[in-house]
C-alpha atoms as a PDB file:
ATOM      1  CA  UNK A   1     -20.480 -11.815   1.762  1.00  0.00           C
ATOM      2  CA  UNK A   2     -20.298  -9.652  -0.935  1.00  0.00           C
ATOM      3  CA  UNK A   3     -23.163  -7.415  -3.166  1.00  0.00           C
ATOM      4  CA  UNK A   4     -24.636  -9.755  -5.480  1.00  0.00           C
ATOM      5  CA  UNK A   5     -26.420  -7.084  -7.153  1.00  0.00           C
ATOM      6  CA  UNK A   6     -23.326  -4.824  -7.470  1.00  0.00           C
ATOM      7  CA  UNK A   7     -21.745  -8.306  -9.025  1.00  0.00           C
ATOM      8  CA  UNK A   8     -24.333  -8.732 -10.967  1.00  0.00           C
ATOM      9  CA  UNK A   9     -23.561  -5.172 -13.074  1.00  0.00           C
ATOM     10  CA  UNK A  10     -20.410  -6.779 -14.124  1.00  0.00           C
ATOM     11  CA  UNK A  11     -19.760  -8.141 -17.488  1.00  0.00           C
ATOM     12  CA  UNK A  12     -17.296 -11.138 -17.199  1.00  0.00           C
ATOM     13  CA  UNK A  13     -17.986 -11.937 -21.091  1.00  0.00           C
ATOM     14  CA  UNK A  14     -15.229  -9.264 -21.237  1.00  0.00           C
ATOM     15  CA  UNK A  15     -13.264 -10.257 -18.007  1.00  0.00           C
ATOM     16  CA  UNK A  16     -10.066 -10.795 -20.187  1.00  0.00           C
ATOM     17  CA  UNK A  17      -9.968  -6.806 -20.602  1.00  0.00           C
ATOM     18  CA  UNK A  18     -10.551  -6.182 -16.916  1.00  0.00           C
ATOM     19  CA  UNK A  19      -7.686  -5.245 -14.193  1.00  0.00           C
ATOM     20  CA  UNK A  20      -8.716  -7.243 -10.609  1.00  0.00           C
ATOM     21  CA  UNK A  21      -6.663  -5.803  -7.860  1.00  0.00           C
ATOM     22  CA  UNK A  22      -7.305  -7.545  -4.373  1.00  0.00           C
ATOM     23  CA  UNK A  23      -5.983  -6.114  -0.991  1.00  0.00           C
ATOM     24  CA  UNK A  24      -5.391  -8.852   1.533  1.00  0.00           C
ATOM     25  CA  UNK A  25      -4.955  -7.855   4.899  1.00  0.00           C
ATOM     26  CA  UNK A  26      -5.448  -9.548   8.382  1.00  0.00           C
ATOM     27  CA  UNK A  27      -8.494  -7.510   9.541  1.00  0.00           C
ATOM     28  CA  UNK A  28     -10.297  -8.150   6.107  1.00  0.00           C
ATOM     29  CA  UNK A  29      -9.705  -8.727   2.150  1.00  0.00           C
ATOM     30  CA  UNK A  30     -11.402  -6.552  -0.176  1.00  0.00           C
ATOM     31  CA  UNK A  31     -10.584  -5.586  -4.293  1.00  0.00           C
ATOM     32  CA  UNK A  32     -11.273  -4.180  -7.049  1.00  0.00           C
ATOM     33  CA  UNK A  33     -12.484  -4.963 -11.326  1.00  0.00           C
ATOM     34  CA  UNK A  34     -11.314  -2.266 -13.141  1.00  0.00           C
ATOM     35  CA  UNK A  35     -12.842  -2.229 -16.866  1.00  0.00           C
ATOM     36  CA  UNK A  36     -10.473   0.744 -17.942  1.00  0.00           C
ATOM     37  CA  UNK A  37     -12.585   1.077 -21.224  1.00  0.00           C
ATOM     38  CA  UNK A  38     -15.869   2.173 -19.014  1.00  0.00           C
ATOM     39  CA  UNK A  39     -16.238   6.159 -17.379  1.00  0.00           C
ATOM     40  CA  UNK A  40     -18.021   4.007 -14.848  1.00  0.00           C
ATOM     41  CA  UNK A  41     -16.235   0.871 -14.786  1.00  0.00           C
ATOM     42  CA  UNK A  42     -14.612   0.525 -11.568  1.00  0.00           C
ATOM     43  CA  UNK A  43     -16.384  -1.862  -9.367  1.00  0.00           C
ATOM     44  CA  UNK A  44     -15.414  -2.257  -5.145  1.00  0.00           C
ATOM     45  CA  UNK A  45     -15.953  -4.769  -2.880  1.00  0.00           C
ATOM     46  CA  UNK A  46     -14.989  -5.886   0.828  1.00  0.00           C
ATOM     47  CA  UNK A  47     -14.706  -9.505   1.619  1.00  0.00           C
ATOM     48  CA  UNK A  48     -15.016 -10.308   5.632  1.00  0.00           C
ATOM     49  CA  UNK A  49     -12.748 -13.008   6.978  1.00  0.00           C
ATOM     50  CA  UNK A  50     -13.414 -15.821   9.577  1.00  0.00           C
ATOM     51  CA  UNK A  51     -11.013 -14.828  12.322  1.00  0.00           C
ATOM     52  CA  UNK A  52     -11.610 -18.653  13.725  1.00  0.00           C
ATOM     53  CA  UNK A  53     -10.025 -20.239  10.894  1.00  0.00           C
ATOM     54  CA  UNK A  54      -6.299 -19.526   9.515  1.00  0.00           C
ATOM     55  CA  UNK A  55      -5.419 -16.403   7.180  1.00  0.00           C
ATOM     56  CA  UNK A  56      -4.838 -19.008   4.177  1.00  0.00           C
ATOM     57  CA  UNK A  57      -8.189 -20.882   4.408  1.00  0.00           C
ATOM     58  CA  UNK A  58      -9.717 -17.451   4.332  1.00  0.00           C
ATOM     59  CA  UNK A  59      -7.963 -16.855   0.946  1.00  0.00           C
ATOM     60  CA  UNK A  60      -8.967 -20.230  -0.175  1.00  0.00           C
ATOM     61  CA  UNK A  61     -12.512 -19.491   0.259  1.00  0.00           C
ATOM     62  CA  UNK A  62     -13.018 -16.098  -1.105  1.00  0.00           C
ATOM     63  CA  UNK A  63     -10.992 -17.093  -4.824  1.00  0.00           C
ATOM     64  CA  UNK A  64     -13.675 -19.584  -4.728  1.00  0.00           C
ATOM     65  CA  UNK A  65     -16.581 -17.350  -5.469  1.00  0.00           C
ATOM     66  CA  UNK A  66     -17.827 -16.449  -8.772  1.00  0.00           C
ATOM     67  CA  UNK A  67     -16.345 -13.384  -8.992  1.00  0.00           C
ATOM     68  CA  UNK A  68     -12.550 -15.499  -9.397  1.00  0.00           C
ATOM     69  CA  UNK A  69     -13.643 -17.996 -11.671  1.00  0.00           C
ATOM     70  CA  UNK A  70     -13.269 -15.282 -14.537  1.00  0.00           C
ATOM     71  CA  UNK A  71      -9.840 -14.902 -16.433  1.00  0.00           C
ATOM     72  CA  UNK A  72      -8.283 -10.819 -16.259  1.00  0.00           C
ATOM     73  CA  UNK A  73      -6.273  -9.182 -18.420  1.00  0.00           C
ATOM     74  CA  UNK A  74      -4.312  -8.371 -14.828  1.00  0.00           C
ATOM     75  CA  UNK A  75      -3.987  -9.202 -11.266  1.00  0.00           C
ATOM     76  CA  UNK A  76      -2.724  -7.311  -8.715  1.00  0.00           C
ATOM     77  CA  UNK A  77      -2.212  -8.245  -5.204  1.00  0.00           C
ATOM     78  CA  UNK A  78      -1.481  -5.859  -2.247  1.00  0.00           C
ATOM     79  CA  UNK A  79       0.132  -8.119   0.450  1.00  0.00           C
ATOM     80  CA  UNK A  80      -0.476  -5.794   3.748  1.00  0.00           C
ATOM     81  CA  UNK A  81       2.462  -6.656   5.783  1.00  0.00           C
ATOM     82  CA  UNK A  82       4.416  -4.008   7.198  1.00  0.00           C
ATOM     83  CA  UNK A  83       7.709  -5.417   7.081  1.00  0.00           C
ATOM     84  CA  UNK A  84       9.752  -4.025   4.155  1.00  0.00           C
ATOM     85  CA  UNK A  85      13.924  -2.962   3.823  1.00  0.00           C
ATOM     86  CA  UNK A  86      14.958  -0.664   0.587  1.00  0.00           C
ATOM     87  CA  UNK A  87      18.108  -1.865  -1.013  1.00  0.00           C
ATOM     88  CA  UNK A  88      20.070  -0.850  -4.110  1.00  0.00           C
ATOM     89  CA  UNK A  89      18.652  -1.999  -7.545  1.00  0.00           C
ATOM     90  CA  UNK A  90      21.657  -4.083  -7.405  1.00  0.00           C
ATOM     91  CA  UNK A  91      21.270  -5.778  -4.520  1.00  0.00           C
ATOM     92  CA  UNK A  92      21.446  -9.881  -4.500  1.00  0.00           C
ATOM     93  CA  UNK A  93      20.569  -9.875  -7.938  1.00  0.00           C
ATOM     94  CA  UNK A  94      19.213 -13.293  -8.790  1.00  0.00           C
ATOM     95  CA  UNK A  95      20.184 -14.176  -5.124  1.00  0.00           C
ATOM     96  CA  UNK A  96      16.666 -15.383  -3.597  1.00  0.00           C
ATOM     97  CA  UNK A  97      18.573 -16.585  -0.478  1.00  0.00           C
ATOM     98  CA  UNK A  98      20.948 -13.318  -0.254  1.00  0.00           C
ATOM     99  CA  UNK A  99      17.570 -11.192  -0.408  1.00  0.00           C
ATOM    100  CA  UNK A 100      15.915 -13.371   2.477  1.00  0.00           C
ATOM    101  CA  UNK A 101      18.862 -13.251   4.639  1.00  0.00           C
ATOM    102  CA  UNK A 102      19.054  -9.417   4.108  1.00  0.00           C
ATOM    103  CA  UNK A 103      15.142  -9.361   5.093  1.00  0.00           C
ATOM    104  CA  UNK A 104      15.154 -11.127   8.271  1.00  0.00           C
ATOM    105  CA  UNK A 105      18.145  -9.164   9.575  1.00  0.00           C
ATOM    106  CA  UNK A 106      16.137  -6.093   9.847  1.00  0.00           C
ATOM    107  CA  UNK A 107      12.923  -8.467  10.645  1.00  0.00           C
ATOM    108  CA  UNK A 108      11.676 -11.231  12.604  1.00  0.00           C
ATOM    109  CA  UNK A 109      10.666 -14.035  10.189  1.00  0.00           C
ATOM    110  CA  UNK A 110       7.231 -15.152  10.618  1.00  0.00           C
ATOM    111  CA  UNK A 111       6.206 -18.725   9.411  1.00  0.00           C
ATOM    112  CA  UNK A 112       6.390 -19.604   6.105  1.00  0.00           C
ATOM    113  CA  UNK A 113       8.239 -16.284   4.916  1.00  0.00           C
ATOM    114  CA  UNK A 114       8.709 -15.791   1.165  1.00  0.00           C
ATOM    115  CA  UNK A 115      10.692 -12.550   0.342  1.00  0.00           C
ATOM    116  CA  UNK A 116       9.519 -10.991  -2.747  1.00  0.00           C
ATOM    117  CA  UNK A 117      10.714  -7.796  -3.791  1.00  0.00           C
ATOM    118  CA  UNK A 118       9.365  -4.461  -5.920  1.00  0.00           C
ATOM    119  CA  UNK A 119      11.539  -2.373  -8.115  1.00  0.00           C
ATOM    120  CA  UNK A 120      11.155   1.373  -7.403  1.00  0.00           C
ATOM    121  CA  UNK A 121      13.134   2.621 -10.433  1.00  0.00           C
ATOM    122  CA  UNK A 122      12.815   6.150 -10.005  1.00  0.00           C
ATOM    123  CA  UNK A 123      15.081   6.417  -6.865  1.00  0.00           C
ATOM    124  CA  UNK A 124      17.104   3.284  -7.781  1.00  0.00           C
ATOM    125  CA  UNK A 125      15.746   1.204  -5.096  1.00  0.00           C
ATOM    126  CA  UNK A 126      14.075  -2.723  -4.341  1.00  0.00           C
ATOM    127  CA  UNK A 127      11.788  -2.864  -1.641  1.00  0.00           C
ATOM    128  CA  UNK A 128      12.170  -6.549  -0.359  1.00  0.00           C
ATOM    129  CA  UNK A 129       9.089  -7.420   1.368  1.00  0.00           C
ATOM    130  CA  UNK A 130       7.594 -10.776   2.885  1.00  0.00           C
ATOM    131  CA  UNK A 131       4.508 -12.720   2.307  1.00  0.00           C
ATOM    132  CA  UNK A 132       3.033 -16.120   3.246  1.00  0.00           C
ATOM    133  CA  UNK A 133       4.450 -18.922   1.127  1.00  0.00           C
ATOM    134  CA  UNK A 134       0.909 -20.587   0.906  1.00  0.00           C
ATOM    135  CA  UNK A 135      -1.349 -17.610   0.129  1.00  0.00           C
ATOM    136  CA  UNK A 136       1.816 -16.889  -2.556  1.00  0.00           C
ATOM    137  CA  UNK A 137       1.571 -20.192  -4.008  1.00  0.00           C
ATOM    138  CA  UNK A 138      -2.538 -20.226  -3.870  1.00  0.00           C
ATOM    139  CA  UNK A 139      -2.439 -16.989  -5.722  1.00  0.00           C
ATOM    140  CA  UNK A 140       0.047 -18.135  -8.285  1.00  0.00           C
ATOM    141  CA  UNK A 141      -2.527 -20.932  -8.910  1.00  0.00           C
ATOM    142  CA  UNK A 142      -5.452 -18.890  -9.345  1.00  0.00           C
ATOM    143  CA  UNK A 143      -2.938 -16.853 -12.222  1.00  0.00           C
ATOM    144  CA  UNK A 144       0.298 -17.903 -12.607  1.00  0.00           C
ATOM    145  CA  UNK A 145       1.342 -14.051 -13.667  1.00  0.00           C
ATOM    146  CA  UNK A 146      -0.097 -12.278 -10.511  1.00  0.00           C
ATOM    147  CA  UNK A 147       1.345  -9.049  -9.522  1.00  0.00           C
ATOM    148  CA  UNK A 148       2.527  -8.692  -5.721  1.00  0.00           C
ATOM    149  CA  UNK A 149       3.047  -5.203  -4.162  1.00  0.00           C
ATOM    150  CA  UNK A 150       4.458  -3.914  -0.484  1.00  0.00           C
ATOM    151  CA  UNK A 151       1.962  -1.351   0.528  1.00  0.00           C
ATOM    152  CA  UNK A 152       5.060   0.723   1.542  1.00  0.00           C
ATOM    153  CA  UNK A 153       6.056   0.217  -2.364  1.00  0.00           C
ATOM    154  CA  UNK A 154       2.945   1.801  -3.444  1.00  0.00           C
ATOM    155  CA  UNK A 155       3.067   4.264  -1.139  1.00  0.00           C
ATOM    156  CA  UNK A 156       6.443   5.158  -1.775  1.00  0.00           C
ATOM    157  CA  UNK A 157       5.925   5.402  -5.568  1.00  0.00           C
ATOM    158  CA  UNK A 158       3.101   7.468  -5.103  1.00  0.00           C
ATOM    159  CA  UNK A 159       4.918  10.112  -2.475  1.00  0.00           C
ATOM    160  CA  UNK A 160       7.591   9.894  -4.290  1.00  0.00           C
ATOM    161  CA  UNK A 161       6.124  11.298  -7.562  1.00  0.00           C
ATOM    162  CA  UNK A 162       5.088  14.829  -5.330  1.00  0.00           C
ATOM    163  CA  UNK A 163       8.155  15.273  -3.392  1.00  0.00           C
ATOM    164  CA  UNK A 164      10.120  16.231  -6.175  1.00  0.00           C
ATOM    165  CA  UNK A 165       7.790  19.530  -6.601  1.00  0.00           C
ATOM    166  CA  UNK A 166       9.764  22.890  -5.471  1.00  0.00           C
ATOM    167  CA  UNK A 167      12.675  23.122  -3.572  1.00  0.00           C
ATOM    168  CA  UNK A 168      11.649  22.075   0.096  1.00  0.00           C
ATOM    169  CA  UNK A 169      12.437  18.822   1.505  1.00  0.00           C
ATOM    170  CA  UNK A 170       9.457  16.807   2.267  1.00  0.00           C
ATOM    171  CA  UNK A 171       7.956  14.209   4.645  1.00  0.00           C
ATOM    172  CA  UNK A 172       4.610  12.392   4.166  1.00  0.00           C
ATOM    173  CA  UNK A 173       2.955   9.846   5.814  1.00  0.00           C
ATOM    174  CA  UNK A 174       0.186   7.534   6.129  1.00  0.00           C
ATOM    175  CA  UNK A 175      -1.736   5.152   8.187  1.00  0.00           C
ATOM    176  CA  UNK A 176      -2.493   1.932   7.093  1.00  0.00           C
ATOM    177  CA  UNK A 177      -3.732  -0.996   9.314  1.00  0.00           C
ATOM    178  CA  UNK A 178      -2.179   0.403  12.631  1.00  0.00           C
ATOM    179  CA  UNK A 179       1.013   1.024  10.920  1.00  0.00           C
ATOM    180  CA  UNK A 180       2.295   4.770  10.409  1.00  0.00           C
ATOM    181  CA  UNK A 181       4.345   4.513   6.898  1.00  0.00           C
ATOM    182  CA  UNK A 182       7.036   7.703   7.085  1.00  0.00           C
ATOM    183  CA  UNK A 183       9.080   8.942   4.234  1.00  0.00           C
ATOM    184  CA  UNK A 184      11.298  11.381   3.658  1.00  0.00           C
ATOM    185  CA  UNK A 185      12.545  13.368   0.901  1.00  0.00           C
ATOM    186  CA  UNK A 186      15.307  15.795  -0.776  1.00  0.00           C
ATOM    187  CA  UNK A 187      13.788  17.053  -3.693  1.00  0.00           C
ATOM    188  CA  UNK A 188      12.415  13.880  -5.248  1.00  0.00           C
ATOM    189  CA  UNK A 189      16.085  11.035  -3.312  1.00  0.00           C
ATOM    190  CA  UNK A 190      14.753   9.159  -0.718  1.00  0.00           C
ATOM    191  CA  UNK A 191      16.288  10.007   2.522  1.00  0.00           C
ATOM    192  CA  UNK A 192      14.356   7.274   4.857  1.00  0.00           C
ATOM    193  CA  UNK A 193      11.691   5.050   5.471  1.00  0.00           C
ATOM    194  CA  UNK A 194      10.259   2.905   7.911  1.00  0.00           C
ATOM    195  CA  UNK A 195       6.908   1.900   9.387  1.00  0.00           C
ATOM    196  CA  UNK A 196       5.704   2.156  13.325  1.00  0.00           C
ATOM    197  CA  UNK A 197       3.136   0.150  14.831  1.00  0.00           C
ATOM    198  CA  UNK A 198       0.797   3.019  16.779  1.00  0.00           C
ATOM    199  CA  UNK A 199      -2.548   2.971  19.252  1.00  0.00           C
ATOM    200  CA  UNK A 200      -3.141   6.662  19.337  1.00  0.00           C
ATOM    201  CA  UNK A 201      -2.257  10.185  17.764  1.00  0.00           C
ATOM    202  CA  UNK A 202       0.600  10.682  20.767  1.00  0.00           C
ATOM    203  CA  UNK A 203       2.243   7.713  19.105  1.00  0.00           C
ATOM    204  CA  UNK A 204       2.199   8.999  15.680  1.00  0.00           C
ATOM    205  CA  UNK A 205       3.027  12.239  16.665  1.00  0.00           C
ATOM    206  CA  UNK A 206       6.381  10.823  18.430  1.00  0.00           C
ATOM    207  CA  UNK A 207       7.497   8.981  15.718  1.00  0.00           C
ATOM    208  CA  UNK A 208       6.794  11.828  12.951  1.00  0.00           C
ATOM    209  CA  UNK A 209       8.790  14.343  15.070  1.00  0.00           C
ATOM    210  CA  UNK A 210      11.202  11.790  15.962  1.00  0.00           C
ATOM    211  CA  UNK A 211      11.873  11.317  12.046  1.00  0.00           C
ATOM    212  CA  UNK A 212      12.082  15.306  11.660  1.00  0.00           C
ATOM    213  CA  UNK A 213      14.463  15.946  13.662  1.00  0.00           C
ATOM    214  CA  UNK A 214      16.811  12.809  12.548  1.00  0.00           C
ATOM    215  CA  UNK A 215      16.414  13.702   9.092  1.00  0.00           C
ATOM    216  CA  UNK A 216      17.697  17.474  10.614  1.00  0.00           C
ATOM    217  CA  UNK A 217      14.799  18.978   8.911  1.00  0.00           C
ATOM    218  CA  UNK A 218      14.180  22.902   8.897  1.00  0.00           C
ATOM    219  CA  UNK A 219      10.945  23.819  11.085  1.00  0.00           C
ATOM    220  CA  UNK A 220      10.243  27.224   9.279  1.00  0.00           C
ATOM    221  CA  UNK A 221      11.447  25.938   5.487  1.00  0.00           C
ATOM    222  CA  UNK A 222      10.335  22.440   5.059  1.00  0.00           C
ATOM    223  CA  UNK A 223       7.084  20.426   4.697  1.00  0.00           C
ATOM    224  CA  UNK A 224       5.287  17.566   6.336  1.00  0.00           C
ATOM    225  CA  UNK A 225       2.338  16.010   4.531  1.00  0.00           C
ATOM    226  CA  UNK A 226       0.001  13.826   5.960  1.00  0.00           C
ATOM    227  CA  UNK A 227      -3.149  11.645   5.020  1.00  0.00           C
ATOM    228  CA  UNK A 228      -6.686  11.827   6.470  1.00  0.00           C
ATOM    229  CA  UNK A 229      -6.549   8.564   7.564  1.00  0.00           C
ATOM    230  CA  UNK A 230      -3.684   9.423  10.088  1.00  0.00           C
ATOM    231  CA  UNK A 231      -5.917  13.174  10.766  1.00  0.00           C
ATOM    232  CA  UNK A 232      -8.730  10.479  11.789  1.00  0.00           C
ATOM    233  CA  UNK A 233      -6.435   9.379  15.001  1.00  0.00           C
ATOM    234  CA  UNK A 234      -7.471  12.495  16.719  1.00  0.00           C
ATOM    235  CA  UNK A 235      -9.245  15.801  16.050  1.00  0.00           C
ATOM    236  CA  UNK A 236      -5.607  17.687  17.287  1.00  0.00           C
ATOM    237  CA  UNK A 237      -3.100  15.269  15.967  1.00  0.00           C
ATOM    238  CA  UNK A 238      -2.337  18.384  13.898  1.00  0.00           C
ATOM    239  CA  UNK A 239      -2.212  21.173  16.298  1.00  0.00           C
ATOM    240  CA  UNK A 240       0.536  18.974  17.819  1.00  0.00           C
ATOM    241  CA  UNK A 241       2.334  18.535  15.040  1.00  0.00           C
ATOM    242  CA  UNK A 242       2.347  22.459  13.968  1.00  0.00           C
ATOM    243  CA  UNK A 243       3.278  23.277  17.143  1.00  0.00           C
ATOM    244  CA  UNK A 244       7.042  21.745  15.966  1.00  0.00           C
ATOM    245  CA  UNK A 245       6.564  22.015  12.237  1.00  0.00           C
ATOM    246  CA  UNK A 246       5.222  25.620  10.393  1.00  0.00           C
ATOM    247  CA  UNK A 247       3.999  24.082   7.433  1.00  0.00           C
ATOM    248  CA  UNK A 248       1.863  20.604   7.382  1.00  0.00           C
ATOM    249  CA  UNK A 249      -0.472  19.545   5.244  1.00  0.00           C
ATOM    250  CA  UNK A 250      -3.292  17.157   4.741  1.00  0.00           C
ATOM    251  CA  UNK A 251      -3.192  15.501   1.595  1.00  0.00           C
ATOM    252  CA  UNK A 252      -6.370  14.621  -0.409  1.00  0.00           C
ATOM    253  CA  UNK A 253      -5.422  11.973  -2.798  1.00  0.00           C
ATOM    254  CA  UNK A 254      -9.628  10.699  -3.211  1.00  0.00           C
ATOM    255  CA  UNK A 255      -9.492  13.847  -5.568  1.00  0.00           C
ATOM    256  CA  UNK A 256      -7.392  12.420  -8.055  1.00  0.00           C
ATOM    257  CA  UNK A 257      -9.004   9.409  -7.265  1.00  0.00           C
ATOM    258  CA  UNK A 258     -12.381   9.699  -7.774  1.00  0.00           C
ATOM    259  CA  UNK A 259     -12.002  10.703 -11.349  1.00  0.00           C
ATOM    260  CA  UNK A 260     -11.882   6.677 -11.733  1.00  0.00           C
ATOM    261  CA  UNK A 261     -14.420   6.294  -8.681  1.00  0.00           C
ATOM    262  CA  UNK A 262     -17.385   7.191  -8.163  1.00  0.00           C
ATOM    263  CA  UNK A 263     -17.697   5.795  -4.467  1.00  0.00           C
ATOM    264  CA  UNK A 264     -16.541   6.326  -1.283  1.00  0.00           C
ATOM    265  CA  UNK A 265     -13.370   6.723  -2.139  1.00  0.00           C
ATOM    266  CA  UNK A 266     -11.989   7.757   1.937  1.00  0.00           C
ATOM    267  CA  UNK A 267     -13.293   4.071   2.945  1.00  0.00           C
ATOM    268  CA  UNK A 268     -10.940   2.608   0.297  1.00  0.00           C
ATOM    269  CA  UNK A 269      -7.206   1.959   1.570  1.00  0.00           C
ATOM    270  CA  UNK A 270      -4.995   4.043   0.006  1.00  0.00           C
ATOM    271  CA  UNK A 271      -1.934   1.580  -1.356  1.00  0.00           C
ATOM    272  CA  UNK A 272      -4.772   0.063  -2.790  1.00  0.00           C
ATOM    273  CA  UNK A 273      -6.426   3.052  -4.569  1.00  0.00           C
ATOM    274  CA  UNK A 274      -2.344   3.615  -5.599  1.00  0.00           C
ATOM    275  CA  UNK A 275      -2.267   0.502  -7.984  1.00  0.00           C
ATOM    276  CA  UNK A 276      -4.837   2.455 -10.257  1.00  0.00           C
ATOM    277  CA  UNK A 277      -3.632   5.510  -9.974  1.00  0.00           C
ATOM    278  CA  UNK A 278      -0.224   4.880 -11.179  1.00  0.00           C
ATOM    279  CA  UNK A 279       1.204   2.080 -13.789  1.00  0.00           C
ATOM    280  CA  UNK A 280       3.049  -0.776 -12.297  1.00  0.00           C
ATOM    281  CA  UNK A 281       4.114  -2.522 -15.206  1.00  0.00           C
END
């Protein structure tokens, strides 16, 4: 399962100080202890699943290894569902059932749904995402104060943070688990976003021109940036895409990254190399 000798480099006598920051996603778990008092404290793992056995039993067993019987100053969770809806700040305050109802209007409920939401306050906005009410409650055992993020929250937070450079309006997006995340900006105001479920780069190509020209973007003025895990589809996903839009760009977040990594930072997902980059208190 995981690198015993890479675990072994760890010192949980100070696990209290440490930030652990799992990813939990359906074709594999994986996370990270961050000792942010260490140039070389940032320690990743994958975590194989059983795809015999249920998604929960899978969580069950991996907070059951050493490495979770520690106590951290923080946990983070990134819940990879791509189901999310951005509402007001405002919206069904307090209201768990309001927020749920609003949910499963844009989305099918799944089995044992429980909405949770993240607070974007920069553009005003709650991003009401879903996650299973078992692995919730499991993970609230293992720390009662665990963190819970939408990967299209982190994303957003992190796009969100360059589109407000210059005066262009700007798209960006990102692939993710067979999902193509898409947002788009006016000068730092969120304008849309949505995710698409895609096989190939002529899917992700429809849906990013699709978005341009809804959004009535300008072909010669503004910008489209996009990740290299959405380049990695195909070798001329971009030659396709400038063919419709003069300026794209391929983003290279590992940069800022890797000042906390010293890894392989491009086999990392990116909403979870987002929860260190930025401060989600």
């Amino acid at each position: 399962m995981l690198d015993k000798a890479a675990v072994g480099k760890i010192d949980f006598s100070k696990s209290n100080l440490y930030t652990l920051s799992i990813r939990l996603s359906a074709d594999g778990f994986s996370f990270f202890i961050h000792d942010p008092f260490s140039a070389s404290g940032l320690h990743y793992f994958t975590y194989p699943i059983d795809s015999s056995v249920p998604f929960l039993a899978n969580v069950r067993e991996m907070l059951m290894g050493d490495v979770f019987r520690h106590v951290y100053k923080r946990v983070n969770v990134v819940y990879a569902d791509s189901r999310f809806t951005c509402v007001p700040n405002g919206f069904g305050a307090g209201e768990e059932d309001g927020c749920r109802a609003f949910f499963h209007y844009n989305h099918k409920a799944k089995e044992n749904d429980l909405v949770l939401c993240n607070e974007w306050g920069k553009g005003n906005l709650k991003i009401l995402f879903a996650v299973d009410r078992f692995v919730w409650d499991l993970l609230s055992r293992f720390n009662p104060d665990v963190h819970a993020y939408s990967p299209a929250y982190l994303l957003l937070a992190y796009f969100g943070n360059k589109a407000s450079w210059g005066n262009t309006r700007k798209m960006f997006a990102c692939m993710e688990d067979g999902f193509l995340y898409v947002f788009c900006f006016e000068r730092g105001h969120l304008l849309f976003a949505n995710s698409f479920a895609v096989q190939d780069a002529s899917d992700a190509a429809y849906y990013l021109l699709y978005a341009w020209k809804q959004q009535g973007y300008a072909q010669e003025r503004d910008e489209l940036h996009v990740t290299e895990s959405l380049v990695s589809l195909s070798g001329n996903l971009l030659d396709e895409l400038r063919a419709f839009v003069h300026h794209v760009f391929v983003m290279n977040p590992d940069s800022e990254f890797c000042r906390l990594f010293a890894g392989d930072a491009a086999a990392v997902p990116f909403d979870l190399q987002s929860v260190l980059l930025f401060d989600f208190k």
